[in-house]
Protein backbone atom coordinates (compact mmCIF):
# COMPACT_ATOMS: atom_id res chain seq x y z
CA UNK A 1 23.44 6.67 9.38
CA UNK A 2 24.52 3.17 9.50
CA UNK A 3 27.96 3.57 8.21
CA UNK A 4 28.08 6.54 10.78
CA UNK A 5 27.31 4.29 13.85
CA UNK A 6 29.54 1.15 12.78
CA UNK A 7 32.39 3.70 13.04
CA UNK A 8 31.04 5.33 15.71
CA UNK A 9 31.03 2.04 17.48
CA UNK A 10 34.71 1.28 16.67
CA UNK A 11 36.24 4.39 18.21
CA UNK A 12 34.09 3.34 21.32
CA UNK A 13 36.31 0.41 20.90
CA UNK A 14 39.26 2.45 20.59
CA UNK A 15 37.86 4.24 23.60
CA UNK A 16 37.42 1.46 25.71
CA UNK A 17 41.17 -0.01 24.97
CA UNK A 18 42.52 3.83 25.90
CA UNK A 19 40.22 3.93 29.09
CA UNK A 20 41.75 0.91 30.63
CA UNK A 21 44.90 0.58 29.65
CA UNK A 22 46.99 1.86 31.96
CA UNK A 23 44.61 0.20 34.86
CA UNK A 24 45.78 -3.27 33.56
CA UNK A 25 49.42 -2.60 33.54
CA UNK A 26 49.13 -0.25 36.47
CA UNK A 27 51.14 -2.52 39.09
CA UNK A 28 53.68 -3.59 36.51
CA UNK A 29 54.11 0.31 35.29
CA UNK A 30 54.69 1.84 38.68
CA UNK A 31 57.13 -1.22 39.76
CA UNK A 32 58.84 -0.06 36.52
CA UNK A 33 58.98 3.28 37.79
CA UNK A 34 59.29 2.67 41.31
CA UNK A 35 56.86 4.44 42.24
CA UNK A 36 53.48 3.73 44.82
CA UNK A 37 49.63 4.12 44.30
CA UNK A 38 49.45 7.71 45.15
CA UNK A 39 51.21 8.26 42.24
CA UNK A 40 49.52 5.56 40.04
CA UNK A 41 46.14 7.19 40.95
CA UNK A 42 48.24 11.30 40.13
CA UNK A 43 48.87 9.75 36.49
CA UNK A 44 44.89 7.95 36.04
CA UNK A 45 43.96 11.88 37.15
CA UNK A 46 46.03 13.94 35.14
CA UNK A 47 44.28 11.12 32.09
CA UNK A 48 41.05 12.15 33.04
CA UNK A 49 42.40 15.84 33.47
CA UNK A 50 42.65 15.82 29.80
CA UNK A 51 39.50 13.96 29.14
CA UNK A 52 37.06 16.79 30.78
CA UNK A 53 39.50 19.42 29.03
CA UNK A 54 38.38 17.40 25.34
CA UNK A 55 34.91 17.64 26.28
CA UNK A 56 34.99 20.89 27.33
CA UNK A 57 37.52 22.28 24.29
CA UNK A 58 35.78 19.88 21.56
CA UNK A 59 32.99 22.82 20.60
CA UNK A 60 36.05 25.35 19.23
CA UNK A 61 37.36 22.57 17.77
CA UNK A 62 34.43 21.60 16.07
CA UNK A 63 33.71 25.61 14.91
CA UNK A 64 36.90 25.51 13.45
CA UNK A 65 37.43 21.94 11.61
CA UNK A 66 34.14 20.63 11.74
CA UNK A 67 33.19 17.67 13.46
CA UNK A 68 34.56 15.05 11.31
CA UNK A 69 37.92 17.11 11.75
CA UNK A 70 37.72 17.27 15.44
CA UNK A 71 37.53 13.49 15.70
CA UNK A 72 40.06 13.82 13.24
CA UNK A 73 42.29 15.68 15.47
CA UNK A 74 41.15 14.27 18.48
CA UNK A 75 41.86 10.50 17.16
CA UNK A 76 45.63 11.73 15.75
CA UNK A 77 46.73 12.87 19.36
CA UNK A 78 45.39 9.76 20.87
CA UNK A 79 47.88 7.78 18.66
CA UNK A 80 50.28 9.91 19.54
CA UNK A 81 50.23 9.57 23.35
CA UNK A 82 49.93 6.02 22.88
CA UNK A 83 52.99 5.65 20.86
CA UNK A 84 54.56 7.90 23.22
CA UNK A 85 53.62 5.85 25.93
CA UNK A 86 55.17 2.61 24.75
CA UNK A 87 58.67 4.43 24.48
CA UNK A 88 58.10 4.96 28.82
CA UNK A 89 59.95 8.09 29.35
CA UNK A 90 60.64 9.78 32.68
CA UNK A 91 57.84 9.80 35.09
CA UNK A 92 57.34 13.16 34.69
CA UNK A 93 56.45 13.72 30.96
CA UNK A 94 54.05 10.09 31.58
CA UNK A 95 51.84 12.60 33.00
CA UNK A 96 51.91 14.92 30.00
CA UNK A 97 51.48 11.80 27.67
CA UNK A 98 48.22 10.86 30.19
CA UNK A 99 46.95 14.48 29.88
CA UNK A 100 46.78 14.25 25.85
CA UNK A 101 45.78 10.00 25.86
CA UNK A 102 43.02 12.04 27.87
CA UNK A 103 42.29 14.98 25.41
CA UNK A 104 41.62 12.26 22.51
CA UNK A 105 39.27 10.21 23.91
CA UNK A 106 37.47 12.36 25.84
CA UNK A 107 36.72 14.75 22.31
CA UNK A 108 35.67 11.51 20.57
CA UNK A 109 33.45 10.47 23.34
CA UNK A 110 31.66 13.27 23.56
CA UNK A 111 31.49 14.43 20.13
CA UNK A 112 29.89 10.82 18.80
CA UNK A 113 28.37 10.52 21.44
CA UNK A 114 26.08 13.76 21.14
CA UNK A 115 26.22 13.24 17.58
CA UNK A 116 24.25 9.69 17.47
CA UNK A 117 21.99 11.32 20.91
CA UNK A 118 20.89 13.84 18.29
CA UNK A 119 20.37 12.03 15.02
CA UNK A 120 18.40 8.87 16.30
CA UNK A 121 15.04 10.09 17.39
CA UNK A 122 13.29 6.65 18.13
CA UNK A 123 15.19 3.41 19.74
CA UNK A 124 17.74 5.77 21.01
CA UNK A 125 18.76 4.06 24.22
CA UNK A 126 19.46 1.00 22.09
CA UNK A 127 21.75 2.93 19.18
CA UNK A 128 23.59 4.54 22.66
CA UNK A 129 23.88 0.95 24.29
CA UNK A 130 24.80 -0.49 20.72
CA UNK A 131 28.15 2.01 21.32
CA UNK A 132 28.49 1.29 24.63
CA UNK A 133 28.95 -2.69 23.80
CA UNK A 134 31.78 -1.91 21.47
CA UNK A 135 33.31 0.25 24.08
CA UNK A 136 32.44 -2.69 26.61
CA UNK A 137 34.35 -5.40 24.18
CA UNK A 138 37.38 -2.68 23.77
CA UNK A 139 37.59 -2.60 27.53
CA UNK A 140 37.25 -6.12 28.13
CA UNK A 141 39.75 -6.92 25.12
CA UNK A 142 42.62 -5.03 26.75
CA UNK A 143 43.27 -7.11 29.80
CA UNK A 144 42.82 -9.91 28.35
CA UNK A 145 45.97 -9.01 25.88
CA UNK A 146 47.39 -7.37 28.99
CA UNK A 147 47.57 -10.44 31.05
CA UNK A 148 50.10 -12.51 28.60
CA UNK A 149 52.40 -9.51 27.97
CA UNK A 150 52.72 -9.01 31.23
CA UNK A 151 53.62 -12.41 32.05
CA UNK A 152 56.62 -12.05 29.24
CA UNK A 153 57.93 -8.89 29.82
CA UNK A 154 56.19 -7.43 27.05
CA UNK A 155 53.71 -5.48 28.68
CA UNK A 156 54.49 -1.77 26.96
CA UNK A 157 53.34 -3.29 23.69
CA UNK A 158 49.83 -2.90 25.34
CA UNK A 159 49.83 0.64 24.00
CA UNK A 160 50.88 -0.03 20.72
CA UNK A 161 47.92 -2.45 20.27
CA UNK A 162 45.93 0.64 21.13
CA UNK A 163 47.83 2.76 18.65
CA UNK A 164 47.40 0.50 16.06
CA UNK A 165 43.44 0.11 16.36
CA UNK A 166 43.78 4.75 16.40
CA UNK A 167 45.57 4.27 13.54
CA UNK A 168 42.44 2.42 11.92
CA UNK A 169 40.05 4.37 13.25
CA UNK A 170 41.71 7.90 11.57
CA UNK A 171 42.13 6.24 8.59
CA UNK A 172 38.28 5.61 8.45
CA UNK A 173 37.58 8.84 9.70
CA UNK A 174 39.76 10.25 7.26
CA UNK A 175 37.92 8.43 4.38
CA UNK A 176 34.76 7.78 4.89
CA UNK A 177 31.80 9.48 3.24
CA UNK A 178 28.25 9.40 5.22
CA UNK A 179 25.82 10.44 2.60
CA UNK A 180 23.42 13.30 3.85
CA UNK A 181 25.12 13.60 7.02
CA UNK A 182 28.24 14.40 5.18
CA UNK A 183 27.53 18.63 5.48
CA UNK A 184 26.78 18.54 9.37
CA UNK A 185 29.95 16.23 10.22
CA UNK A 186 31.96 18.93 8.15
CA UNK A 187 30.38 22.26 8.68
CA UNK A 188 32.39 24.44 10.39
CA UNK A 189 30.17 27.28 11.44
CA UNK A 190 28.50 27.29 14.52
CA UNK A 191 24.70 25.89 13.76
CA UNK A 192 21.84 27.44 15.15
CA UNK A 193 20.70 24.52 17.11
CA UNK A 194 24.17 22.98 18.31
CA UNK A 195 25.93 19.55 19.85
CA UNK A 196 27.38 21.57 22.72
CA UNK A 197 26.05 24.55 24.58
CA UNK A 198 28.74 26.09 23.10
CA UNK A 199 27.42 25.69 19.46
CA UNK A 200 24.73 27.90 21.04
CA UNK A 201 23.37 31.66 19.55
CA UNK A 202 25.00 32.99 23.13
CA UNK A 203 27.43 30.91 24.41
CA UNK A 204 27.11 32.26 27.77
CA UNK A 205 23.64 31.20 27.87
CA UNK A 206 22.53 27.54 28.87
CA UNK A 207 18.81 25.90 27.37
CA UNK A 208 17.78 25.59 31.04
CA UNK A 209 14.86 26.96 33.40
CA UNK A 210 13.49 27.23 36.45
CA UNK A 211 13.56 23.55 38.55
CA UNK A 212 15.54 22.28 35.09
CA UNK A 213 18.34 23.71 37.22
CA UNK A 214 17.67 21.26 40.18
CA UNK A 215 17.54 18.36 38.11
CA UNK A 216 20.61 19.35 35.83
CA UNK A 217 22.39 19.52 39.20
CA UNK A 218 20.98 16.10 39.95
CA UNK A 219 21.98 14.76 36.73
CA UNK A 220 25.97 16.15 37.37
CA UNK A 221 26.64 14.60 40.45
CA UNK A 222 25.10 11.54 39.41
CA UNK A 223 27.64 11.34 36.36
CA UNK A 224 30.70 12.56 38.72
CA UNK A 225 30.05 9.94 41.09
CA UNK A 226 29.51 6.78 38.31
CA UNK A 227 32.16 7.36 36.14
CA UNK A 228 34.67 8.02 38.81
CA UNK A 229 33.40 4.67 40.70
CA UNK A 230 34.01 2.86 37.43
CA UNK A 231 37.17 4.03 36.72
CA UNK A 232 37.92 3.54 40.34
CA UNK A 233 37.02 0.17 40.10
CA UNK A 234 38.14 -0.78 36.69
CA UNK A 235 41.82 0.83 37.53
CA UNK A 236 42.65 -0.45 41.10
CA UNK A 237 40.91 -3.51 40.39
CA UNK A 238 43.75 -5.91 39.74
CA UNK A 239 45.48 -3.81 42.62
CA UNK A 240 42.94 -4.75 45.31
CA UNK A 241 43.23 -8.54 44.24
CA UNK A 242 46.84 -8.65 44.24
CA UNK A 243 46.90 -7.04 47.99
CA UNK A 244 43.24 -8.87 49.19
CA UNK A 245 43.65 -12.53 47.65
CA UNK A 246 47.50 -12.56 46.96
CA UNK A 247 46.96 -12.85 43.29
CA UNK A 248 49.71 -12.45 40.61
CA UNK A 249 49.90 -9.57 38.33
CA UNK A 250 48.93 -11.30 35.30
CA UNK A 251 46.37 -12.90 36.86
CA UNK A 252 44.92 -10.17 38.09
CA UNK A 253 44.72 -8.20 35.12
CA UNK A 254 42.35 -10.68 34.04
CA UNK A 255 39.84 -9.47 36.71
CA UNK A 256 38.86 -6.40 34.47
CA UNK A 257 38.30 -8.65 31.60
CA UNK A 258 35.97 -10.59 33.47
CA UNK A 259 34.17 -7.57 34.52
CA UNK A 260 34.43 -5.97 31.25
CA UNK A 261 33.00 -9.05 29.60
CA UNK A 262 29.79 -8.75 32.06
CA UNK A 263 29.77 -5.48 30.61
CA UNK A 264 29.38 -6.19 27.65
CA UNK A 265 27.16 -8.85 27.98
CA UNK A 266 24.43 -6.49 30.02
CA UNK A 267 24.93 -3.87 27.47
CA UNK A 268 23.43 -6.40 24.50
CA UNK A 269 19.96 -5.75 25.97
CA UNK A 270 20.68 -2.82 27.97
CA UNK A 271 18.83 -0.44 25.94
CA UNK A 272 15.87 -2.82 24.92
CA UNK A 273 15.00 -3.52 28.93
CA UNK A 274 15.70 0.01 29.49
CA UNK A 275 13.08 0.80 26.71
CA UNK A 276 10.38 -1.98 28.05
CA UNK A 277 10.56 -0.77 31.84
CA UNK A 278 11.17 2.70 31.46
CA UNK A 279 14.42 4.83 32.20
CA UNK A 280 14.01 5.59 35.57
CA UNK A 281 13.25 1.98 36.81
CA UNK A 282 16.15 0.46 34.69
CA UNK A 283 19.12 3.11 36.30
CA UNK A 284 16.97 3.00 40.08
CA UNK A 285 17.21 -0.88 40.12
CA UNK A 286 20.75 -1.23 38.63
CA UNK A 287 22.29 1.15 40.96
CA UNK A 288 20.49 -0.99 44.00
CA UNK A 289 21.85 -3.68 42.91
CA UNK A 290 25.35 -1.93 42.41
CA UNK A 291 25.56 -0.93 45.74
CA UNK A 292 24.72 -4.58 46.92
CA UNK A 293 27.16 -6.04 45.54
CA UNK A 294 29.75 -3.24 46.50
CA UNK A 295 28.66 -3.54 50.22
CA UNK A 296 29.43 -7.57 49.57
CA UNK A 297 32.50 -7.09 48.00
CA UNK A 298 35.42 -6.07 50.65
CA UNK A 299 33.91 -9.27 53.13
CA UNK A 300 34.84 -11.99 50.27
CA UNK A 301 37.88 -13.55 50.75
CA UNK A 302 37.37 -16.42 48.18
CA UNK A 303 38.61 -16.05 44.60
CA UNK A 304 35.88 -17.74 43.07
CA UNK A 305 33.17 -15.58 45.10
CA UNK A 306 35.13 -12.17 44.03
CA UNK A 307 35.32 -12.54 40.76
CA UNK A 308 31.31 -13.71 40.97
CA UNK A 309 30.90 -10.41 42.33
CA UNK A 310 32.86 -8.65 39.83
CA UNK A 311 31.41 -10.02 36.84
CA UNK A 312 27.94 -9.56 38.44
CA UNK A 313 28.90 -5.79 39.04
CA UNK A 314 29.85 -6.19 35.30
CA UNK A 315 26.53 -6.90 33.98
CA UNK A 316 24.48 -4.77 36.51
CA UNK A 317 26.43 -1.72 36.14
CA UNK A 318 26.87 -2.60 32.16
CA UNK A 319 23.94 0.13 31.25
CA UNK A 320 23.90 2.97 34.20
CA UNK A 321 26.37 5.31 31.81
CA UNK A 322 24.20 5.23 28.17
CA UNK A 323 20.63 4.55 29.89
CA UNK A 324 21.44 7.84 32.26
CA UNK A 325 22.37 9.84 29.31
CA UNK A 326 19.30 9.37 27.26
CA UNK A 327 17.34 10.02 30.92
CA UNK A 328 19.26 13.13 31.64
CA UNK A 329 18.51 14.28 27.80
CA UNK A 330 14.56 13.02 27.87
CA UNK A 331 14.32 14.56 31.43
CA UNK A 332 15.48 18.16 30.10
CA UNK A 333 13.34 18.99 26.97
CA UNK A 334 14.50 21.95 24.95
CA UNK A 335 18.20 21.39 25.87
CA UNK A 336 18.95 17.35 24.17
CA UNK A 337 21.86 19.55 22.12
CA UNK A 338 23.92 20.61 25.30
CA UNK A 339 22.77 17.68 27.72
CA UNK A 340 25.03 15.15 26.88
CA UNK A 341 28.59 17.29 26.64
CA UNK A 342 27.72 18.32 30.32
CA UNK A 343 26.85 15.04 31.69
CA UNK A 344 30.39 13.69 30.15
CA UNK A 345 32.35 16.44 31.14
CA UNK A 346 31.02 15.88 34.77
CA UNK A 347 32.05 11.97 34.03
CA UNK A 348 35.19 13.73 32.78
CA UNK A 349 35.87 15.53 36.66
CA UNK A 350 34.52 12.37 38.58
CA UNK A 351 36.97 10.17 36.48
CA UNK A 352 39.64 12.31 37.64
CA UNK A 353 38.96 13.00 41.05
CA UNK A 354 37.92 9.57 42.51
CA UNK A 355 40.62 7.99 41.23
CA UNK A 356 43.45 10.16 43.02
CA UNK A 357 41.74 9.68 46.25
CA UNK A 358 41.33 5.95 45.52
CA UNK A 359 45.28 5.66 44.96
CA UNK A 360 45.61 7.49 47.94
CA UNK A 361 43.76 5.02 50.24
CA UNK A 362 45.48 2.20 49.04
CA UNK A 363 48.67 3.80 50.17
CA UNK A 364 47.12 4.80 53.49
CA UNK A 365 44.08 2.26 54.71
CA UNK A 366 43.51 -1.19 54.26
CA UNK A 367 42.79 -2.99 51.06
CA UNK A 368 39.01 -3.53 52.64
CA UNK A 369 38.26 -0.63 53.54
CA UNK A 370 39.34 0.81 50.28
CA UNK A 371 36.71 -1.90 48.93
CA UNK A 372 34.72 0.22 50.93
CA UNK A 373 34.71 3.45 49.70
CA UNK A 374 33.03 2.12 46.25
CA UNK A 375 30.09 1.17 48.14
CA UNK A 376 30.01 4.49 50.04
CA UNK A 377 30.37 6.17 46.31
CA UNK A 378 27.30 3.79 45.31
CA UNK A 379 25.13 4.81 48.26
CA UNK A 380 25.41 8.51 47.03
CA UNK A 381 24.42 6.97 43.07
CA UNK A 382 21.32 5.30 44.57
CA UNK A 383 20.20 7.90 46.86
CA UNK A 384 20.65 10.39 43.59
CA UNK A 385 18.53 7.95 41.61
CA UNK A 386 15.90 8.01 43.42
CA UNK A 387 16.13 12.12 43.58
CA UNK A 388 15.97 11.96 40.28
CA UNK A 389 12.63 9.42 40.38
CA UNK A 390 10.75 11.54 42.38
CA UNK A 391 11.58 14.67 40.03
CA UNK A 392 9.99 12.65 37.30
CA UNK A 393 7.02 11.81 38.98
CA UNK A 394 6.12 14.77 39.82
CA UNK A 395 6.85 16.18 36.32
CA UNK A 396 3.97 13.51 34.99
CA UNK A 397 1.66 14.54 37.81
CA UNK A 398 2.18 18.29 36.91
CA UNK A 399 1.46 17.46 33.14
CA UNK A 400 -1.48 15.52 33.77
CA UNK A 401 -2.39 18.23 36.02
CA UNK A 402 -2.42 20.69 33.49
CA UNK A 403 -4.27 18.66 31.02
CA UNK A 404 -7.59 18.26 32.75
């Protein structure tokens, strides 16, 4: 298990480099390109296009070459793109490239991801967070490598570096023996109790009942609206400093390393505050807090207050994603094995779709009020938490209820 989660944790790494890559060079790529925002934001869609099709195609995958093999798979192609990228071809086929990039890392998200969900019964907010740091440090990592190479010239070498960390990650895919686990990473018939509702006895049929239904639909929109805010946020980052302070390019890529590294940070004891003060207050409070600081953020002008803000959005956002997944799995008992593919493939659509409207605003409103819209996406995130802490309650009073 151990072995399993150590490389578990570094294609979360690889993950985070592949997330934010092409946010930290985004300004330098579409100058390249000639090309505006619109179209940066097309390409960050048609990435997470690809992710929510890796989620969503990982299960046949998986039937066919096993789990192990669909990382496998899913790891190869994201070398691939990334090579691909670093050769920048015509605009066109960049959105091809983005589409597999995508494919990869989505599949190894969500296939790890349900995999470790499933396997660690006790402490398993902190084995989630533990995965989320690594993707944290990968995310944090790549802007801060970004930042130099753009101020030489040399900033399509940023997808090599993640190419070369793929590369590692295959080969210890590729290699590596995990003991017991060993016949579930590699079986390739469908198991009776699965890691995707499509592993599932009827694959047209999904583990959930009655108000489940409500809540799953709670659960969805909360993961559409947080991982498109992110990648809002993480992607047009450098953009809106650049355009609202006057920063330089390769300055500004260093504002998603400072949020990244807040990130990071928070996610260290993520999953043991999480654990102390329950689920539900942990993602209620954090997503206050996130909308605070959003509803701050367009009205600083200073450098040194924005990038407070950012790294304190860093650290408070740092353990809404993992902390939300266990939730949504805890809250929905009898359906843990198809919980967390849906909740990421609903990332997967939020990733893609907030984005393309966020490259369209910078194109068409001002950088503030595009500073804007993230709070407006955080108001919906808290008002959903706190849907989703009245559900609970009234789950406990119902089971108390029925045990007098």
């Amino acid at each position: 298990m151990k072995k399993l989660i150590w490389i578990g944790c570094l294609s979360y790494f690889v993950i985070g480099l592949a997330h934010v890559v092409l946010g930290s060079i985004l300004p330098v790529l579409l100058q390249h390109y000639d090309q505006n925002y619109s179209a940066g934001g097309q390409l960050i869609f048609s990435q997470f296009t690809g992710f929510l099709a890796g989620v969503l195609v990982s299960p046949l995958l998986n039937r066919r070459f096993g789990k192990r093999g669909g990382i496998i798979i899913a790891t190869a192609l994201l070398l691939t793109a990334e090579i691909a990228y670093a050769f920048l071809p015509p605009w066109e086929w960049m959105y091809v490239i983005a589409v597999a990039a995508g494919f990869g890392f989505g599949m190894i998200e969500a296939v790890i991801g349900t995999i470790i969900i499933g396997a660690v019964t006790e402490g398993t907010a902190i084995a989630m967070s533990r995965l989320e740091v690594l993707f944290g440090i990968g995310a944090l990592v790549m802007p801060l490598i970004a930042s130099p190479l753009i101020a030489t010239g040399a900033w399509r070498l940023a997808f090599l570096i993640v190419a070369g960390f793929s590369l590692l990650s295959l080969i210890l895919w590729g290699r590596g023996h995990f003991g017991n686990l060993q016949r579930i990473l590699d079986e390739r018939a469908p198991r009776k109790v699965s890691a995707s509702p499509h592993f599932s006895q009827s694959s047209t049929q999904l583990p959930y009942k009655g108000k489940q239904w409500i809540l799953l639909s709670i659960f969805i929109l909360f993961f559409f609206l947080y991982v498109g805010t992110e990648m809002s946020l993480v992607n047009f980052m450098p953009a809106i400093f650049i355009a609202k302070l006057g920063m330089t390019e390769s300055a500004a890529a260093l504002t998603v390393t400072f949020f990244w590294l807040a990130m990071s940070t928070g996610r260290l004891f993520a999953g043991v505050i999480a654990e102390k003060i329950s689920y539900r207050v942990y993602i209620l409070s954090s997503c206050l807090l996130t909308l605070l600081l959003l509803a701050l953020f367009p009205f600083t002008d200073n450098r040194l207050a924005a990038f407070i803000v950012i790294m304190l959005l860093g650290l408070f956002m740092s353990g809404i994603f993992s902390i939300a997944l266990v939730f949504s799995s805890k809250m929905l008992p009898g359906a843990e094995e198809s919980t967390p593919s849906i909740m990421i493939a609903a990332g997967g659509v939020g990733g893609a779709l907030l984005p393309l409207f966020m490259g369209w605003s910078m194109d068409h409103l001002k950088v503030a009020q595009t500073a804007g819209l993230l709070a407006g996406f955080a108001t919906f995130l808290f008002l959903l938490s706190i849907a989703a802490w009245r559900f609970q309650s009234r789950q406990a009073v119902q089971r108390k209820s029925s045990s007098i």
